[in-house]
N, C-alpha and C. Protein backbone atom coordinates (compact mmCIF):
# COMPACT_ATOMS: atom_id res chain seq x y z
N UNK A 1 -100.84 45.35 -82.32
CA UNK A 1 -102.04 44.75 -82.88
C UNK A 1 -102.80 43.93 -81.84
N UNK A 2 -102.08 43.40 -80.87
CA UNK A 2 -102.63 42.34 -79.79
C UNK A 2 -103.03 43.31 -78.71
N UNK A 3 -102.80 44.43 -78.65
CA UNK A 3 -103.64 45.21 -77.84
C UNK A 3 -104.80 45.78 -78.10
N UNK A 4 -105.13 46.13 -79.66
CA UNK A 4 -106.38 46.56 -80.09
C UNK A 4 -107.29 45.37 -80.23
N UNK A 5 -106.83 44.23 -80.14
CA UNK A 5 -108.26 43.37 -80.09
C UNK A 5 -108.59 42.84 -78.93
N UNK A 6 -107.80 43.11 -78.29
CA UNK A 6 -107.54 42.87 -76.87
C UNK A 6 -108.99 44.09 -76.32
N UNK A 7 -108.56 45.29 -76.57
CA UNK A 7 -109.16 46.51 -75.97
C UNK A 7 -110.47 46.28 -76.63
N UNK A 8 -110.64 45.79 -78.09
CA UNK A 8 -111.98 45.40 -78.39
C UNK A 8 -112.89 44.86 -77.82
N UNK A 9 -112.54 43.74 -76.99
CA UNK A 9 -113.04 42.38 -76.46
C UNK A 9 -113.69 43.12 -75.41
N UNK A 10 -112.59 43.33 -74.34
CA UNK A 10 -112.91 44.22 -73.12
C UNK A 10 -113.89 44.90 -73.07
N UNK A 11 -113.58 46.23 -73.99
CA UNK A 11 -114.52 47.50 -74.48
C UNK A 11 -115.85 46.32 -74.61
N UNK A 12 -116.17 45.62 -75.58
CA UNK A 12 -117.42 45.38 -75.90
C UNK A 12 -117.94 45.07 -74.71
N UNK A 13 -117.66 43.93 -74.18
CA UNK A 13 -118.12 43.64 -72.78
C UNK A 13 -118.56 44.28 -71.78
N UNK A 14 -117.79 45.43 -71.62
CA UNK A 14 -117.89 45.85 -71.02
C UNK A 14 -118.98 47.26 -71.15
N UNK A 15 -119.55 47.28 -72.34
CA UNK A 15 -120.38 48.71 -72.73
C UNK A 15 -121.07 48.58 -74.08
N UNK A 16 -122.37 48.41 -73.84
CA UNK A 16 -123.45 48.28 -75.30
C UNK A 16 -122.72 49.32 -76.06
N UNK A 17 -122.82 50.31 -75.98
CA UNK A 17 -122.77 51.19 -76.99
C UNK A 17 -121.25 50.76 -77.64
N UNK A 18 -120.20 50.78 -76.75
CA UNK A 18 -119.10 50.63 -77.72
C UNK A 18 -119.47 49.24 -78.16
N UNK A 19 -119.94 48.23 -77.79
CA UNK A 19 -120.07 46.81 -78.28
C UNK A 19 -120.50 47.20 -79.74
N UNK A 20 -121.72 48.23 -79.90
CA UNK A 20 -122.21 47.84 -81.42
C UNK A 20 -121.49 48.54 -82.17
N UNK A 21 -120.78 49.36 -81.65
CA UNK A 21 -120.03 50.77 -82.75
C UNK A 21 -118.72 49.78 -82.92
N UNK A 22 -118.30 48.46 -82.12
CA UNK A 22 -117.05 47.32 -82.47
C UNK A 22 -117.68 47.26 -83.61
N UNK A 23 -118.74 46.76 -83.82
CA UNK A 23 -119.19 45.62 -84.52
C UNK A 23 -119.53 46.38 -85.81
N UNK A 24 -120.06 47.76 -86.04
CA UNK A 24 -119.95 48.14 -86.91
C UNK A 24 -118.70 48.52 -88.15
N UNK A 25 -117.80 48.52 -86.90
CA UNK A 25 -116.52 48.57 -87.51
C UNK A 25 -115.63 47.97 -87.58
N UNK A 26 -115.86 46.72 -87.45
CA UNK A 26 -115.09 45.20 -87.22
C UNK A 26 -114.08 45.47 -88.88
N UNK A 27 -112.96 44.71 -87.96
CA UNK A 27 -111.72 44.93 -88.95
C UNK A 27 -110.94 45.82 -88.89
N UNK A 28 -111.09 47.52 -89.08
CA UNK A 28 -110.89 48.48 -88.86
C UNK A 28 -109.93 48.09 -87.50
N UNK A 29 -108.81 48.82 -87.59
CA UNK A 29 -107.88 49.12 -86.71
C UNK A 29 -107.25 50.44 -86.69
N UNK A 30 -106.20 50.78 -85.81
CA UNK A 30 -105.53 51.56 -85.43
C UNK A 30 -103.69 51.40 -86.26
N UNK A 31 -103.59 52.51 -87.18
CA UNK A 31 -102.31 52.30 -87.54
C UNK A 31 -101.36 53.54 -87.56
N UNK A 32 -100.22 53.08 -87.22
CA UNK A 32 -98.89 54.35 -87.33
C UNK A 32 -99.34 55.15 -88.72
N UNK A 33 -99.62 56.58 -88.40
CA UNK A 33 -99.32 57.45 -89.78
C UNK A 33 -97.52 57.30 -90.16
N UNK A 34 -97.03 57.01 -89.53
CA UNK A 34 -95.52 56.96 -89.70
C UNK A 34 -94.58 57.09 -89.30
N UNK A 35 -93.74 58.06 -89.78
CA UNK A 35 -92.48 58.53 -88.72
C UNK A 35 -93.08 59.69 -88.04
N UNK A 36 -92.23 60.05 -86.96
CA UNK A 36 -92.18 60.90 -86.28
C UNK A 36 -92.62 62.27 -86.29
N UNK A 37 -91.99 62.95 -87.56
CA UNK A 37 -92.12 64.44 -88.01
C UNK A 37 -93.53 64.30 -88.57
N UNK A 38 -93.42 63.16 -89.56
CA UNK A 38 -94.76 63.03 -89.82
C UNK A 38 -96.34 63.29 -89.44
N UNK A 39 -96.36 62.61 -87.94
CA UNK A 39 -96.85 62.70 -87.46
C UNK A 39 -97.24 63.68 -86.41
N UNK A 40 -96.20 64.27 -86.04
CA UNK A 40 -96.42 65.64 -85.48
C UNK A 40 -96.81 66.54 -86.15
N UNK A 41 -96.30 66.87 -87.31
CA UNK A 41 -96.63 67.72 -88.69
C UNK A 41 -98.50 67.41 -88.92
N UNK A 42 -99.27 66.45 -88.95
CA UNK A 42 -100.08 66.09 -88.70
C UNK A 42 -100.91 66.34 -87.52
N UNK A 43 -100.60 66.17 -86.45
CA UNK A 43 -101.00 66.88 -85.26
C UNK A 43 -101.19 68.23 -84.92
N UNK A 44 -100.22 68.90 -85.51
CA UNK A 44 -99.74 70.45 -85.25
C UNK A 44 -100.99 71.25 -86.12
N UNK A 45 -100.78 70.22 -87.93
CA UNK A 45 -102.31 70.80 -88.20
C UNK A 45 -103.57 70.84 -87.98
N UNK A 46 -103.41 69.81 -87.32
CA UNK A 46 -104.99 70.00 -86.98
C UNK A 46 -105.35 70.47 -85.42
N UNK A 47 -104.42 70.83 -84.82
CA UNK A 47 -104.45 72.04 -83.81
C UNK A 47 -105.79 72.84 -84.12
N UNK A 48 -106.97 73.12 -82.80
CA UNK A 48 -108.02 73.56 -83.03
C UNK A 48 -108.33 74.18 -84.03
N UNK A 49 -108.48 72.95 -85.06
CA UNK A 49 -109.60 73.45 -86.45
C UNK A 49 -109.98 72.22 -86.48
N UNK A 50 -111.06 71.71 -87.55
CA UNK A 50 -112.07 70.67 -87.70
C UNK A 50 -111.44 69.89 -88.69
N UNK A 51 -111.47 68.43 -88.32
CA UNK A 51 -110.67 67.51 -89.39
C UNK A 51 -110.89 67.72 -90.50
N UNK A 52 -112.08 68.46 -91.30
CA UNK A 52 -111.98 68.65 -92.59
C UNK A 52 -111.11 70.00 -93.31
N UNK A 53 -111.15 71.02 -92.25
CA UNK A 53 -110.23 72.17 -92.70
C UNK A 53 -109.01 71.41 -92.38
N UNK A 54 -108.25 70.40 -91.38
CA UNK A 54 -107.19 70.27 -91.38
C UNK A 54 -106.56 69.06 -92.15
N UNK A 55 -107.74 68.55 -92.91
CA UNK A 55 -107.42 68.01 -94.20
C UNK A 55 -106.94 68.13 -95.42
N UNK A 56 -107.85 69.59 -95.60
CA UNK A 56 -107.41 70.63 -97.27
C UNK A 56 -106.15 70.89 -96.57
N UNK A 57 -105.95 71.44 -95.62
CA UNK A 57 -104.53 72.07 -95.54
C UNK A 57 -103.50 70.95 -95.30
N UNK A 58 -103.93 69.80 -95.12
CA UNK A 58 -103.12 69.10 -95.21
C UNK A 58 -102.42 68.29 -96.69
N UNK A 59 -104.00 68.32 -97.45
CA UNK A 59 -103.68 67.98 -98.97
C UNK A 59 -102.90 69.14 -99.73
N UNK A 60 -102.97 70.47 -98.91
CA UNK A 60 -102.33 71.26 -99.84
C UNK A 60 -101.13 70.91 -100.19
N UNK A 61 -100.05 71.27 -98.55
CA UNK A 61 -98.95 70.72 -97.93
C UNK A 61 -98.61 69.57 -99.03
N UNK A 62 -99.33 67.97 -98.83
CA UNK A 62 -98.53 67.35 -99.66
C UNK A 62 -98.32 67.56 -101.33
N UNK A 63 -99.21 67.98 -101.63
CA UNK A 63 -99.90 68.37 -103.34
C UNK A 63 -98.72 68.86 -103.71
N UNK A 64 -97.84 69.59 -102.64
CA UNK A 64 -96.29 70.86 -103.05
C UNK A 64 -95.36 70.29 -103.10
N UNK A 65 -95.00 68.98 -101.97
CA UNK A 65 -93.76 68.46 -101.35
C UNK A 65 -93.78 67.03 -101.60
N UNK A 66 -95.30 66.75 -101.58
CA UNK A 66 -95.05 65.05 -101.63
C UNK A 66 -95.18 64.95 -100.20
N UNK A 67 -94.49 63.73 -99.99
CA UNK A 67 -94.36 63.22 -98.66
C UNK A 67 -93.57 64.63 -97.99
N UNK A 68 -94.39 64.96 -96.68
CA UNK A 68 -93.46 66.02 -95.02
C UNK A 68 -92.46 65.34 -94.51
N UNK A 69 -91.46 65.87 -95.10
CA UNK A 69 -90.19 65.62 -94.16
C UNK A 69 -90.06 66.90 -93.87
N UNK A 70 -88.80 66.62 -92.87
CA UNK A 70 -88.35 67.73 -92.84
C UNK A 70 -87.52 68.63 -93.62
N UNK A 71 -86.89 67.85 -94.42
CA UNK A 71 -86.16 68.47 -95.81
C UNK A 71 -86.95 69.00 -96.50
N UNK A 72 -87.98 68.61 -96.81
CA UNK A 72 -89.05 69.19 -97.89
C UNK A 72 -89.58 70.32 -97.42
N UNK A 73 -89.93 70.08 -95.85
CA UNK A 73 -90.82 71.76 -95.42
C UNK A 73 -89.63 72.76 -95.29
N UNK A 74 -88.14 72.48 -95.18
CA UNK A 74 -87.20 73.56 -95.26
C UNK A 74 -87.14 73.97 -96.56
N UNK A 75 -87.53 73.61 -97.88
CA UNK A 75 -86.93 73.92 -98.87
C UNK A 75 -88.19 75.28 -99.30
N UNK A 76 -89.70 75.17 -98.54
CA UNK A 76 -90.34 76.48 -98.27
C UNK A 76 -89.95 77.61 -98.11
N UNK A 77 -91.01 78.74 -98.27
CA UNK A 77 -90.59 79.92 -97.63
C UNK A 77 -91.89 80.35 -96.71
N UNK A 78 -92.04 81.11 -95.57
CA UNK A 78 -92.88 80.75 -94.53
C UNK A 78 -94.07 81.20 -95.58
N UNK A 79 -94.15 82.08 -96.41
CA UNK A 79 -95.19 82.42 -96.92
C UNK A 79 -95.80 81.55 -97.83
N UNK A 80 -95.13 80.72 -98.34
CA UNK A 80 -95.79 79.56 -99.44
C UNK A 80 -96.45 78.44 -98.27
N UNK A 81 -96.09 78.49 -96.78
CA UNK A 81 -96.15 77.67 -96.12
C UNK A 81 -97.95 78.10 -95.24
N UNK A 82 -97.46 79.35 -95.28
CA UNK A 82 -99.31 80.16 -94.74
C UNK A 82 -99.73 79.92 -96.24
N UNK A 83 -100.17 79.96 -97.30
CA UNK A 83 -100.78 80.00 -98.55
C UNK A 83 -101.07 78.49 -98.56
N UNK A 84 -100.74 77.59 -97.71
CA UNK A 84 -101.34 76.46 -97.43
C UNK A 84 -102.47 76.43 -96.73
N UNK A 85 -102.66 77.30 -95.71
CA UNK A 85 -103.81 77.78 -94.90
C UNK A 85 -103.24 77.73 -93.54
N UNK A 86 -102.12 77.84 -93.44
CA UNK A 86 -101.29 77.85 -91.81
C UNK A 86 -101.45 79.16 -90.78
N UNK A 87 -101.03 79.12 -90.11
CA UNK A 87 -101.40 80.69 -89.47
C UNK A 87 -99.75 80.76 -89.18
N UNK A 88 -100.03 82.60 -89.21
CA UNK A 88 -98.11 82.82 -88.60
C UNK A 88 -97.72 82.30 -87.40
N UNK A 89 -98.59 81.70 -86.81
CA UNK A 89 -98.30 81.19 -85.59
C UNK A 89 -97.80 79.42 -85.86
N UNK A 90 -98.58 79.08 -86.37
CA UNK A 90 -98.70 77.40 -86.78
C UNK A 90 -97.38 77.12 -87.84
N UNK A 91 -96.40 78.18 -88.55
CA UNK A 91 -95.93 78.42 -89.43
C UNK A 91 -94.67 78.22 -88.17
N UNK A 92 -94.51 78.84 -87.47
CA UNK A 92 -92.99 78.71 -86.30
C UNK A 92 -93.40 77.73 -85.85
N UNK A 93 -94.33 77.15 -85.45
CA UNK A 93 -94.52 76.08 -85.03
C UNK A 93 -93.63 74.78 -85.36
N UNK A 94 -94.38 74.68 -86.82
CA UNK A 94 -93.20 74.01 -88.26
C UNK A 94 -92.04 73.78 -88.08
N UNK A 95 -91.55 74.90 -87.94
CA UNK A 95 -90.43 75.37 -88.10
C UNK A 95 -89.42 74.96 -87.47
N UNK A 96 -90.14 74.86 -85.16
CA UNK A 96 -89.36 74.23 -84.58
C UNK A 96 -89.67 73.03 -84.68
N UNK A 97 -90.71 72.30 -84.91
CA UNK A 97 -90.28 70.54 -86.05
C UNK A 97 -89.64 70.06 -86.21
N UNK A 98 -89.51 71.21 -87.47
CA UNK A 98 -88.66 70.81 -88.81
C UNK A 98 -87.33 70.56 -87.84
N UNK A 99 -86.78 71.59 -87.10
CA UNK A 99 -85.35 71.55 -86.81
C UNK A 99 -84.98 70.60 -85.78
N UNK A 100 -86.23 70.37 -85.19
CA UNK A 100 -86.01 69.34 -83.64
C UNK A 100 -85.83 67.73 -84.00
N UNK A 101 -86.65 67.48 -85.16
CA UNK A 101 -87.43 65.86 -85.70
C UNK A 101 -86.32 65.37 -86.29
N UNK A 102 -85.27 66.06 -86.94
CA UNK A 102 -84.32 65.39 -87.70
C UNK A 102 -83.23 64.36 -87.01
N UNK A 103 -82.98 64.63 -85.91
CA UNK A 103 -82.19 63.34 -85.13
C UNK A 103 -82.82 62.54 -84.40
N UNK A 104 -84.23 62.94 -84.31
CA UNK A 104 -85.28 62.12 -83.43
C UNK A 104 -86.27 61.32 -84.50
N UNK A 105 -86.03 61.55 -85.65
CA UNK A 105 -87.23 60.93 -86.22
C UNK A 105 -87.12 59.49 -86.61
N UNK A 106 -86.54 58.57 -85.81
CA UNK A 106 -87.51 57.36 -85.94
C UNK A 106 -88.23 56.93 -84.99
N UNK A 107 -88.55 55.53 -84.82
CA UNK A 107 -89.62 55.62 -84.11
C UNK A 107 -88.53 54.78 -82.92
N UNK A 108 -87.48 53.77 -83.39
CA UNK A 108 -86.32 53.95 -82.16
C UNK A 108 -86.45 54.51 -80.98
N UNK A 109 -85.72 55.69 -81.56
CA UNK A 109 -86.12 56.86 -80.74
C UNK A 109 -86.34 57.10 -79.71
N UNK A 110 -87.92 56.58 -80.25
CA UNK A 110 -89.37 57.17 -79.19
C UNK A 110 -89.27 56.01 -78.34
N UNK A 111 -89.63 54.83 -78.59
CA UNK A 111 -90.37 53.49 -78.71
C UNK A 111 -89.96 53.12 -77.04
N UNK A 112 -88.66 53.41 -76.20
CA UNK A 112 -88.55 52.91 -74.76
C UNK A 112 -88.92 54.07 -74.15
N UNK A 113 -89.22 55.30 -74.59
CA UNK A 113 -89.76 55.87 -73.55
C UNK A 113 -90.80 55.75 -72.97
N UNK A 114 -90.90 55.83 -71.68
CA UNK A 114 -92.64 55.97 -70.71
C UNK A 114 -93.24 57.04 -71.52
N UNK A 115 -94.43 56.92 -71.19
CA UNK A 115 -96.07 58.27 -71.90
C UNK A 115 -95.53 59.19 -71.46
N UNK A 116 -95.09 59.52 -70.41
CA UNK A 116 -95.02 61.10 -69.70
C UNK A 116 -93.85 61.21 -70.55
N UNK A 117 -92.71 60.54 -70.22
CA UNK A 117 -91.81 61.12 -70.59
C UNK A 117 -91.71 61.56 -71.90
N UNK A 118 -92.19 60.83 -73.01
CA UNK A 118 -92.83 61.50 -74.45
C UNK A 118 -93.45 62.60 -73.97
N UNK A 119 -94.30 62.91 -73.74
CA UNK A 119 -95.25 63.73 -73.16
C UNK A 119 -94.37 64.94 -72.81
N UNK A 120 -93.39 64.94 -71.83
CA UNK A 120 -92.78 66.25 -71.63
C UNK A 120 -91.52 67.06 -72.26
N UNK A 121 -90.92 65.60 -73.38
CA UNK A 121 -90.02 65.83 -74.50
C UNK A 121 -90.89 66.59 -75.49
N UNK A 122 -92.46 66.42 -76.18
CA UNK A 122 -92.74 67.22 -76.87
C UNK A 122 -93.42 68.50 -76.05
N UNK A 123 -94.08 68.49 -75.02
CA UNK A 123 -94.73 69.78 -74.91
C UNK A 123 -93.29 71.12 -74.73
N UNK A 124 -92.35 70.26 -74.16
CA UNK A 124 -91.14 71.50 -74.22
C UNK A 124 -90.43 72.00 -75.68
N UNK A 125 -91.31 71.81 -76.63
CA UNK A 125 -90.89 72.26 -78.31
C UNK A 125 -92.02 73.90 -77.72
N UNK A 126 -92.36 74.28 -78.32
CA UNK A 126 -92.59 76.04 -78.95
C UNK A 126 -94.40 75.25 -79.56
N UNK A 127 -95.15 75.43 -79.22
CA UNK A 127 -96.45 74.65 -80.23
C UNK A 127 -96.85 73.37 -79.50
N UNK A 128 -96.36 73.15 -78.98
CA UNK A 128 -96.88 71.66 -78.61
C UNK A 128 -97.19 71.49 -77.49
N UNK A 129 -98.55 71.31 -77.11
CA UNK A 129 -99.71 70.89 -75.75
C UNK A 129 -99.47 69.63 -75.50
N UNK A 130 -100.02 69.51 -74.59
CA UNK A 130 -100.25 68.04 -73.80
C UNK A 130 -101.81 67.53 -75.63
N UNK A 131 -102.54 67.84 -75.93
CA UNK A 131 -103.40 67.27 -77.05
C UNK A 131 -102.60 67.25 -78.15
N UNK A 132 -101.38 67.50 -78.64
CA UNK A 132 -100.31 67.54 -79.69
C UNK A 132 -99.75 66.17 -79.26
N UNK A 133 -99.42 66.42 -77.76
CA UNK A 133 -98.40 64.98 -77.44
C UNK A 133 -98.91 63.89 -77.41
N UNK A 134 -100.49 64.26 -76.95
CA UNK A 134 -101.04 63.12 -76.88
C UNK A 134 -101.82 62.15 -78.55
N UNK A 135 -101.76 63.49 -79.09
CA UNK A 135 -101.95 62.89 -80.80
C UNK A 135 -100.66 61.66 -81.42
N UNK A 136 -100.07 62.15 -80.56
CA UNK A 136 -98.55 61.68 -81.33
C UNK A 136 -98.36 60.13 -80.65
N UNK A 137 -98.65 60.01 -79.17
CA UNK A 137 -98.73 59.15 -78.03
C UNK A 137 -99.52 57.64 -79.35
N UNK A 138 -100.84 58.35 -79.34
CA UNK A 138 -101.86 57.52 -80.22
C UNK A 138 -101.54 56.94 -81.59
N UNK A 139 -101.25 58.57 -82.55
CA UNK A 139 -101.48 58.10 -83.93
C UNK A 139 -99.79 57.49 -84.54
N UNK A 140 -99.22 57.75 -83.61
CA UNK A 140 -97.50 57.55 -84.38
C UNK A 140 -97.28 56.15 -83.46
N UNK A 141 -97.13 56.02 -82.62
CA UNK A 141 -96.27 55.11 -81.22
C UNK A 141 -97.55 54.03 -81.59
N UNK A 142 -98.73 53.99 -80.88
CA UNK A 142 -99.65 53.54 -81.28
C UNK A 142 -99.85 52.96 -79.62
N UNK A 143 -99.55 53.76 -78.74
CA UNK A 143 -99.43 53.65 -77.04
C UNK A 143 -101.11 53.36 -76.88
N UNK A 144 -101.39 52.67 -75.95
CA UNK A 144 -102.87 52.45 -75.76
C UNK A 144 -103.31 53.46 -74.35
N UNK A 145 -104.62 53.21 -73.82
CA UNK A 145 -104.66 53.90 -72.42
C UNK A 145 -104.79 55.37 -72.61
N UNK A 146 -105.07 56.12 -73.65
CA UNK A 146 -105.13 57.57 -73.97
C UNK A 146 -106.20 57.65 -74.07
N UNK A 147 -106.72 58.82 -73.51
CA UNK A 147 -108.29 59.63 -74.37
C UNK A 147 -107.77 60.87 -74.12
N UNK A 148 -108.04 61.59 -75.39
CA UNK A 148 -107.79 62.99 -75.38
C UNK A 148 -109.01 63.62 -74.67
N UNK A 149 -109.49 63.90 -73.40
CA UNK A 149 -110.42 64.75 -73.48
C UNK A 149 -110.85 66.27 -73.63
N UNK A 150 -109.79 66.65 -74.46
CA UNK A 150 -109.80 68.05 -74.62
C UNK A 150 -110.42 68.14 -76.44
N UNK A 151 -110.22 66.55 -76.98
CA UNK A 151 -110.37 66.69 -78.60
C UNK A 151 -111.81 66.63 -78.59
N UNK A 152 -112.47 68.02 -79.59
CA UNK A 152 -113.81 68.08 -79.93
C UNK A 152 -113.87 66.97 -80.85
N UNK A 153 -113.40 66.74 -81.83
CA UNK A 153 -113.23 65.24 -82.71
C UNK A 153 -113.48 63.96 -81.21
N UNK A 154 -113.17 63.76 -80.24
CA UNK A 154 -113.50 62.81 -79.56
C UNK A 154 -114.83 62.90 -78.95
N UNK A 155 -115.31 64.40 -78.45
CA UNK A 155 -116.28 65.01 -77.64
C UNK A 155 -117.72 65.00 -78.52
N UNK A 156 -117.53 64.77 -79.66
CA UNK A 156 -118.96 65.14 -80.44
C UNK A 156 -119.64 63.70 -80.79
N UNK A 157 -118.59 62.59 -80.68
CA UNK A 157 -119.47 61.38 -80.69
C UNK A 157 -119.79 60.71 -79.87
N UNK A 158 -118.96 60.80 -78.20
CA UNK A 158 -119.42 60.82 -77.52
C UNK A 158 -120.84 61.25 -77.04
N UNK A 159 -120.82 62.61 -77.26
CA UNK A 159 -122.35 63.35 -76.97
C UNK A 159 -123.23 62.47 -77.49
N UNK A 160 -122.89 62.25 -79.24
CA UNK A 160 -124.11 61.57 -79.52
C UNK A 160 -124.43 60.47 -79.71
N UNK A 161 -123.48 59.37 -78.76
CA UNK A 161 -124.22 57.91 -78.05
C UNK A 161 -124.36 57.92 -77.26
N UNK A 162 -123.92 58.98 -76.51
CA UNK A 162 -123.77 58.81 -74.92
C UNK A 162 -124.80 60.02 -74.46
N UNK A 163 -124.84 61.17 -74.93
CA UNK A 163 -125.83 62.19 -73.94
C UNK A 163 -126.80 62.48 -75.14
N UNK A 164 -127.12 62.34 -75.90
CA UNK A 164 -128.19 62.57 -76.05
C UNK A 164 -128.35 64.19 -77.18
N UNK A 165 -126.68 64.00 -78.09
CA UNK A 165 -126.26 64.46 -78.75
C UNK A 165 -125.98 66.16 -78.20
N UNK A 166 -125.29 65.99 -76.91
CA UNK A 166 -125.05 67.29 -76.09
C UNK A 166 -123.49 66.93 -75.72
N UNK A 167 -122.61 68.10 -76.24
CA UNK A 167 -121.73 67.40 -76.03
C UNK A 167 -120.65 67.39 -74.66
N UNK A 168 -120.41 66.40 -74.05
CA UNK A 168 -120.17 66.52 -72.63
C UNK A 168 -118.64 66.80 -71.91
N UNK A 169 -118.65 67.20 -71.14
CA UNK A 169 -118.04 67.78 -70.48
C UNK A 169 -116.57 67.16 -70.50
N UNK A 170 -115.18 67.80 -69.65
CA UNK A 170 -114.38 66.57 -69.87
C UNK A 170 -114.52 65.79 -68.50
N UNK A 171 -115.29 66.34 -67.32
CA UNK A 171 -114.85 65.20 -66.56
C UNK A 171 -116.68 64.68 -66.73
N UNK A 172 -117.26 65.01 -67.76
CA UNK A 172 -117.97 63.56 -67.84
C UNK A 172 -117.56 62.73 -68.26
C-alpha cells in the first residue's frame, strides 16, 4: 500500500497527464485478485482477447464452479471447459495450472522470490509468456516497477493522452 501512494506522488509530479488521471481517480488502488491459481487462471484468460470478451468468459467459468480453484476446474471435462468460450489451446493451458498451482498456491510461496525469477518459474509452464508472468508479477504479488508493453489494454490509453489517440509503439 506504501508503494502505491508513494508511486502516486512521484508519478504526479512528475507528469501532467498522469497528475490529473491521479486525481481523477483518487482513492482507487491496486489490489491482489488473490491466490495464485487464481490469478493466473485470470491472466491465461484474458490472453489476447479484449477485457470484455475475457470477462463473459470469465463470468461463465465462475457462474459453473464458483470460486477457480484448482479442484473445481478438475472436476470439468475439457469440453464444458471450451463451452465457456476457451480455445483447445487455452483449455491445456488450464490444465497445466490446474496441476502445477496446487503446491504453489499461496502467496508464501511466491512472495521471496526476485521478478525474474517469478518470471522464469511461470513462463517454463506450457501457456505462459513473459505478459502472463507479468500479469501475475502486478495483479497477484502486487510487485511495482512493471509495464506490460506488449498489453493493448495498456497501449490504447496511452495513445489517447499521450499521442493523440494513435496507439504507440512499444519502444515509445
Amino acid at each position: 500500500d506504501l508503494y502505491w501512494e508513494k508511486a502516486c506522488k512521484d508519478l504526479a509530479k512528475q507528469d501532467a497527464v498522469l497528475k490529473d488521471l491521479i486525481k481523477v481517480h483518487s482513492g482507487q488502488k491496486l489490489q491482489s485478485r488473490g491466490d495464485p491459481f487464481y490469478c493466473m487462471m485470470r491472466a491465461l484468460v484474458g490472453q489476447q482477447i479484449s477485457v470484455k470478451a475475457a470477462d463473459t468468459i470469465w463470468k461463465r467459468l465462475e457462474n459453473r464452479v464458483g470460486r477457480v480453484t484448482p479442484s473445481a476446474l478438475a472436476k470439468l471435462k475439457d469440453n464444458e471447459i471450451r463451452a465457456f468460450g476457451f480455445s483447445e489451446r487455452k483449455v491445456e493451458y488450464a490444465r497445466t495450472l490446474q496441476e502445477y498451482f496446487p503446491r504453489r498456491n499461496t502467496l508464501r510461496y511466491w512472495e521471496n522470490k526476485e521478478d525474474d525469477e517469478v518470471i522464469a518459474e511461470l513462463i517454463a509452464l506450457r501457456g505462459v509468456g513473459r505478459w502472463t508472468a507479468e500479469m501475475f508479477l502486478i495483479f497477484c504479488l502486487l510487485r511495482p516497477n512493471h509495464l506490460p508493453t506488449a498489453d493493448i489494454g495498456l497501449l490504447k490509453p496511452i495513445g489517447r493522452h499521450y499521442y493523440k489517440d494513435t496507439r504507440p509503439t512499444e519502444a515509445q
